[in-house]
C-alpha atoms as a PDB file:
ATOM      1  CA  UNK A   1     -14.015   6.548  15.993  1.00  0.00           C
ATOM      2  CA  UNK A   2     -15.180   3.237  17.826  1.00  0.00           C
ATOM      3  CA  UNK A   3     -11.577   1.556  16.517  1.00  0.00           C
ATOM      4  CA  UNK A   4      -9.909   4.586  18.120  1.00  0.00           C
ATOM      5  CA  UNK A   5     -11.657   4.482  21.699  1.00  0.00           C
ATOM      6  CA  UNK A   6     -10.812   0.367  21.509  1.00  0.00           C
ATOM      7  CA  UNK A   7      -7.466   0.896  20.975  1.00  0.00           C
ATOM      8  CA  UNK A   8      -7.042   3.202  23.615  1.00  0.00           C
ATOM      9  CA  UNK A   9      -8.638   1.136  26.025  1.00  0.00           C
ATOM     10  CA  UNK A  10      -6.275  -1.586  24.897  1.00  0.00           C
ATOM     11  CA  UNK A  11      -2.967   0.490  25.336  1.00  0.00           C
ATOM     12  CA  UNK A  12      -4.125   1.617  28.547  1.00  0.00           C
ATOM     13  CA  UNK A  13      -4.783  -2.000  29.706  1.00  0.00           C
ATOM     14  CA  UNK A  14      -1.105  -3.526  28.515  1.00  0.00           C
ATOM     15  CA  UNK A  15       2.165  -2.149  29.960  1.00  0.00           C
ATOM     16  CA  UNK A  16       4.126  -0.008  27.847  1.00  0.00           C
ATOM     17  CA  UNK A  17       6.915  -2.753  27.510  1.00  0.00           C
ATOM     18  CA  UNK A  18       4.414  -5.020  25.707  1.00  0.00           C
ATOM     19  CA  UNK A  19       3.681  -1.789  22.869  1.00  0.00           C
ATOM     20  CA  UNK A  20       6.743  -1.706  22.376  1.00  0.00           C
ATOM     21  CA  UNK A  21       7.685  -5.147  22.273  1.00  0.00           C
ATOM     22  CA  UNK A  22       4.885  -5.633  19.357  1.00  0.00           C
ATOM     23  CA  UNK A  23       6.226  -2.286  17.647  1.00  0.00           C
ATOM     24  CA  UNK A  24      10.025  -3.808  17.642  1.00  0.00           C
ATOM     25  CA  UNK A  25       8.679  -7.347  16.354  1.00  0.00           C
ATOM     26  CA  UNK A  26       7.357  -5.868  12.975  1.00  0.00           C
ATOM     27  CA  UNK A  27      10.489  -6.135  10.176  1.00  0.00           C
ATOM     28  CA  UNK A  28      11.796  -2.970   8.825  1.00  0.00           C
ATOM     29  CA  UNK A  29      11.385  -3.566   4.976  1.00  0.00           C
ATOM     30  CA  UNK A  30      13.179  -1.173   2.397  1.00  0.00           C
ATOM     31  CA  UNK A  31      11.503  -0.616  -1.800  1.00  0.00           C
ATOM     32  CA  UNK A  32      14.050  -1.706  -4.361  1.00  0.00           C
ATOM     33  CA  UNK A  33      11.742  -0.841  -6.959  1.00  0.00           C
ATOM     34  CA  UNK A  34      11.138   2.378  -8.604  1.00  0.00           C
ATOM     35  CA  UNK A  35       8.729   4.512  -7.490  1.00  0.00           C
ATOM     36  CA  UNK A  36       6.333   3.969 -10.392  1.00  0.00           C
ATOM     37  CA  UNK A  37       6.189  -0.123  -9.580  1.00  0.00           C
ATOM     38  CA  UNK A  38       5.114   1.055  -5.986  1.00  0.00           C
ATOM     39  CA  UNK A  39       2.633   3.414  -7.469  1.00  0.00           C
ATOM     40  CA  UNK A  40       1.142   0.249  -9.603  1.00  0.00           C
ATOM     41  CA  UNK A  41       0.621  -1.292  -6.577  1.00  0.00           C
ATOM     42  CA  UNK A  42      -1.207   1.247  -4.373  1.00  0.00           C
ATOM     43  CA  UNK A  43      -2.996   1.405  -7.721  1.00  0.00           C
ATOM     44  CA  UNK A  44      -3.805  -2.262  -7.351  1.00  0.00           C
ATOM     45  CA  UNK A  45      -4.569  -2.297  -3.859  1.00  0.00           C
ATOM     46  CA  UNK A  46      -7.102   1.104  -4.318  1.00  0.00           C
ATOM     47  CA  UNK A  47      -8.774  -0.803  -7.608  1.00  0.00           C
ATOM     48  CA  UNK A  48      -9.742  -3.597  -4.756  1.00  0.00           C
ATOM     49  CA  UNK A  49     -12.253  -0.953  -3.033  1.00  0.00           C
ATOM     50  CA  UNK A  50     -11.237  -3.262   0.345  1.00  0.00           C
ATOM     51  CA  UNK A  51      -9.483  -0.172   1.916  1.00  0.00           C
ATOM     52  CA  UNK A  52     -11.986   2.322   3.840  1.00  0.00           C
ATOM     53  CA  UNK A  53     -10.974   5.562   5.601  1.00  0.00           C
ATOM     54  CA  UNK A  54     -12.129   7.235   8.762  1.00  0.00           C
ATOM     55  CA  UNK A  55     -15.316   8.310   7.875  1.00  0.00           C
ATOM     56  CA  UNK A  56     -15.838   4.827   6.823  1.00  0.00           C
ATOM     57  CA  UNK A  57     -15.918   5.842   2.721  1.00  0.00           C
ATOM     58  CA  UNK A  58     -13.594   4.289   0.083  1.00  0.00           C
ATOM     59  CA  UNK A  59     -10.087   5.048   0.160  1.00  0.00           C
ATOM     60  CA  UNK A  60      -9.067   7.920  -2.157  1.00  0.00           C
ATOM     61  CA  UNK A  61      -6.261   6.993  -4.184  1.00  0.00           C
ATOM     62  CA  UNK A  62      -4.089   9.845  -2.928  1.00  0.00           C
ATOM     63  CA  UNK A  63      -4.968   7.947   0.934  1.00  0.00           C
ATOM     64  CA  UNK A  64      -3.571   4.804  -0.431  1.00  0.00           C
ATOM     65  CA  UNK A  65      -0.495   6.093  -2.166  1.00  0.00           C
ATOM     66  CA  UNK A  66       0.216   7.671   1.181  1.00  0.00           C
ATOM     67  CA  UNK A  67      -0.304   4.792   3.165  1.00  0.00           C
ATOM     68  CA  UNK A  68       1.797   2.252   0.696  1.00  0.00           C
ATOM     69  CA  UNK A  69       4.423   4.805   0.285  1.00  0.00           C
ATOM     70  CA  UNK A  70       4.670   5.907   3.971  1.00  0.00           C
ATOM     71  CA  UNK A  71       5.114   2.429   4.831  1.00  0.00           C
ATOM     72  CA  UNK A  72       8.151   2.106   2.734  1.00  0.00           C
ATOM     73  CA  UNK A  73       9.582   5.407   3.961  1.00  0.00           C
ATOM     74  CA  UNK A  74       9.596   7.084   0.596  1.00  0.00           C
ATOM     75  CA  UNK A  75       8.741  10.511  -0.579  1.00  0.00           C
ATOM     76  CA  UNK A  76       4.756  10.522  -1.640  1.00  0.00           C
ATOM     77  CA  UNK A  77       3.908  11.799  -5.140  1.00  0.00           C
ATOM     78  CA  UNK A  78       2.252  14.867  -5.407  1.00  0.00           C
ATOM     79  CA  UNK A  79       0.456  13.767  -8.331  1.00  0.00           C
ATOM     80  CA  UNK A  80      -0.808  10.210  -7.682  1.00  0.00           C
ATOM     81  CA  UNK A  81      -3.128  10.253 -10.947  1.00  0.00           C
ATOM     82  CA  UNK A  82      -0.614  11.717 -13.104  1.00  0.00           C
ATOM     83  CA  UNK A  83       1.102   8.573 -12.370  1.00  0.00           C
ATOM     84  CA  UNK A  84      -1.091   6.250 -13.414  1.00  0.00           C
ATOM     85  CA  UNK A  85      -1.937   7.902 -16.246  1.00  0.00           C
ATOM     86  CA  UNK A  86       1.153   7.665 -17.506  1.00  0.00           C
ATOM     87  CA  UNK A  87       1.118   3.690 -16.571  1.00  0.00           C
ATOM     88  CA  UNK A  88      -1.880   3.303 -18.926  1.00  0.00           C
ATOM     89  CA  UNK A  89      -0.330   4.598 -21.833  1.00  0.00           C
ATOM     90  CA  UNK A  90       2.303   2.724 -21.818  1.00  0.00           C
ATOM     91  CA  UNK A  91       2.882   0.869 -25.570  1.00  0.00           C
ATOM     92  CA  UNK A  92       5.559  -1.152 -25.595  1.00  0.00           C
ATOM     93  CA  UNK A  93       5.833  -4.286 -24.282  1.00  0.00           C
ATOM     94  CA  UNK A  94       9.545  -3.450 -22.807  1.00  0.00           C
ATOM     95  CA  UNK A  95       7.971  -0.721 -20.720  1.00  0.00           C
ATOM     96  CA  UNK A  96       5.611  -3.761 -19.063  1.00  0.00           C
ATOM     97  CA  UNK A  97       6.277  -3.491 -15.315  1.00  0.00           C
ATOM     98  CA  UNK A  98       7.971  -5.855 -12.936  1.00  0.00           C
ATOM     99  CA  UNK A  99       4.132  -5.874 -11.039  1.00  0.00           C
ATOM    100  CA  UNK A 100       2.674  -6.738 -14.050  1.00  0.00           C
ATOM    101  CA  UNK A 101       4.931  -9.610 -14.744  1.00  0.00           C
ATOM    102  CA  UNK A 102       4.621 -11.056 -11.657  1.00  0.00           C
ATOM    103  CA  UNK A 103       1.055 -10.607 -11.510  1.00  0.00           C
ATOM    104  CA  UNK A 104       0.722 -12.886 -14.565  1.00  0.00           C
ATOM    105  CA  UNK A 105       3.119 -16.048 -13.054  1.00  0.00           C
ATOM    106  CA  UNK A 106       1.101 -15.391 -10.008  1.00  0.00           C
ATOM    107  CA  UNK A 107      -2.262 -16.194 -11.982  1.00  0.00           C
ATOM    108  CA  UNK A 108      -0.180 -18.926 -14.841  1.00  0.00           C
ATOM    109  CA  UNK A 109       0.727 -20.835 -11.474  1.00  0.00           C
ATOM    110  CA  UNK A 110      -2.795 -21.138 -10.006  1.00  0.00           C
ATOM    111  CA  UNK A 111      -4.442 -21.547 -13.424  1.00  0.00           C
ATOM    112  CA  UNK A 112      -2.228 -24.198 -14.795  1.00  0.00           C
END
Protein backbone atom coordinates (compact mmCIF):
# COMPACT_ATOMS: atom_id res chain seq x y z
CA UNK A 1 0.00 0.00 0.00
CA UNK A 2 3.02 2.39 0.92
CA UNK A 3 4.50 1.56 -2.91
CA UNK A 4 1.06 2.61 -4.16
CA UNK A 5 0.69 6.08 -2.23
CA UNK A 6 4.65 6.71 -3.50
CA UNK A 7 3.86 6.21 -6.80
CA UNK A 8 1.07 8.37 -6.83
CA UNK A 9 2.82 11.07 -5.32
CA UNK A 10 5.42 10.57 -8.02
CA UNK A 11 2.94 10.73 -11.06
CA UNK A 12 1.38 13.62 -9.61
CA UNK A 13 4.77 15.42 -9.26
CA UNK A 14 6.07 14.68 -13.14
CA UNK A 15 4.09 15.95 -16.17
CA UNK A 16 2.17 13.54 -18.01
CA UNK A 17 4.60 13.84 -21.08
CA UNK A 18 7.43 12.41 -18.94
CA UNK A 19 4.88 8.98 -18.04
CA UNK A 20 4.55 8.60 -21.10
CA UNK A 21 7.82 9.19 -22.40
CA UNK A 22 9.15 6.32 -19.83
CA UNK A 23 6.05 4.05 -20.92
CA UNK A 24 7.11 4.47 -24.85
CA UNK A 25 10.96 3.84 -23.95
CA UNK A 26 10.29 0.19 -22.68
CA UNK A 27 10.72 -2.39 -25.97
CA UNK A 28 7.73 -4.27 -27.02
CA UNK A 29 9.07 -7.95 -26.90
CA UNK A 30 7.01 -10.87 -28.58
CA UNK A 31 7.43 -15.15 -27.10
CA UNK A 32 8.69 -17.36 -29.88
CA UNK A 33 8.58 -20.16 -27.65
CA UNK A 34 5.82 -22.41 -26.81
CA UNK A 35 3.80 -21.81 -24.14
CA UNK A 36 5.13 -24.64 -21.98
CA UNK A 37 8.99 -23.07 -22.21
CA UNK A 38 7.30 -19.81 -20.82
CA UNK A 39 5.55 -21.81 -18.20
CA UNK A 40 9.20 -23.35 -17.16
CA UNK A 41 10.20 -20.11 -16.63
CA UNK A 42 7.52 -18.50 -14.43
CA UNK A 43 8.18 -21.88 -12.83
CA UNK A 44 11.79 -20.85 -12.38
CA UNK A 45 11.26 -17.44 -11.43
CA UNK A 46 8.31 -18.63 -8.59
CA UNK A 47 10.97 -21.56 -7.31
CA UNK A 48 13.27 -18.26 -6.48
CA UNK A 49 10.65 -17.17 -3.61
CA UNK A 50 12.17 -13.38 -4.66
CA UNK A 51 8.66 -12.36 -6.00
CA UNK A 52 6.15 -11.04 -3.14
CA UNK A 53 2.55 -9.89 -3.72
CA UNK A 54 0.46 -7.16 -2.21
CA UNK A 55 -0.07 -8.35 1.01
CA UNK A 56 3.58 -8.73 1.11
CA UNK A 57 3.36 -12.95 1.06
CA UNK A 58 5.11 -15.16 -1.56
CA UNK A 59 3.96 -15.10 -4.96
CA UNK A 60 1.47 -17.88 -5.81
CA UNK A 61 2.44 -19.59 -8.81
CA UNK A 62 -0.82 -18.82 -10.60
CA UNK A 63 0.41 -14.71 -9.70
CA UNK A 64 3.58 -15.40 -11.49
CA UNK A 65 2.30 -17.23 -14.51
CA UNK A 66 0.06 -14.22 -14.86
CA UNK A 67 2.56 -11.75 -14.53
CA UNK A 68 5.26 -13.61 -17.02
CA UNK A 69 2.55 -14.40 -19.39
CA UNK A 70 0.76 -10.99 -19.31
CA UNK A 71 3.95 -9.46 -20.06
CA UNK A 72 4.31 -11.35 -23.23
CA UNK A 73 0.70 -10.72 -24.24
CA UNK A 74 -0.31 -14.34 -24.27
CA UNK A 75 -3.34 -16.18 -23.14
CA UNK A 76 -2.71 -17.37 -19.24
CA UNK A 77 -3.21 -21.07 -18.46
CA UNK A 78 -5.97 -21.98 -16.52
CA UNK A 79 -4.16 -24.71 -15.02
CA UNK A 80 -0.66 -23.44 -14.09
CA UNK A 81 0.16 -26.73 -11.97
CA UNK A 82 -1.15 -29.04 -14.44
CA UNK A 83 1.59 -27.65 -16.42
CA UNK A 84 4.30 -28.32 -14.55
CA UNK A 85 3.30 -31.44 -13.70
CA UNK A 86 3.42 -32.52 -16.86
CA UNK A 87 7.13 -30.84 -17.18
CA UNK A 88 8.28 -33.19 -14.38
CA UNK A 89 7.39 -36.23 -15.95
CA UNK A 90 8.92 -35.76 -18.76
CA UNK A 91 11.36 -39.07 -19.74
CA UNK A 92 13.04 -38.61 -22.61
CA UNK A 93 15.82 -36.72 -23.13
CA UNK A 94 14.32 -35.29 -26.64
CA UNK A 95 11.44 -33.82 -24.68
CA UNK A 96 14.37 -31.70 -22.56
CA UNK A 97 13.33 -28.05 -22.97
CA UNK A 98 15.01 -25.21 -24.77
CA UNK A 99 15.11 -23.48 -20.85
CA UNK A 100 16.67 -26.33 -19.66
CA UNK A 101 19.35 -26.38 -22.24
CA UNK A 102 20.23 -23.09 -21.90
CA UNK A 103 20.16 -23.16 -18.31
CA UNK A 104 22.99 -25.73 -18.38
CA UNK A 105 25.53 -23.56 -21.00
CA UNK A 106 24.55 -20.77 -18.76
CA UNK A 107 26.07 -22.68 -15.62
CA UNK A 108 29.04 -24.88 -18.13
CA UNK A 109 30.18 -21.18 -19.03
CA UNK A 110 30.59 -19.82 -15.48
CA UNK A 111 31.81 -23.15 -14.08
CA UNK A 112 34.40 -23.91 -16.63
Amino acid sequence: MKSIKIFRQIRKALPSKAIKRVKSSIPQLKWEGTPTDLMEIAYIVYLTKFLKNQKGREATIVEVTKVIFGTFGMDIPEKPTKIIDNIKRRKFPREVSKVWKALCQMYQDVFN
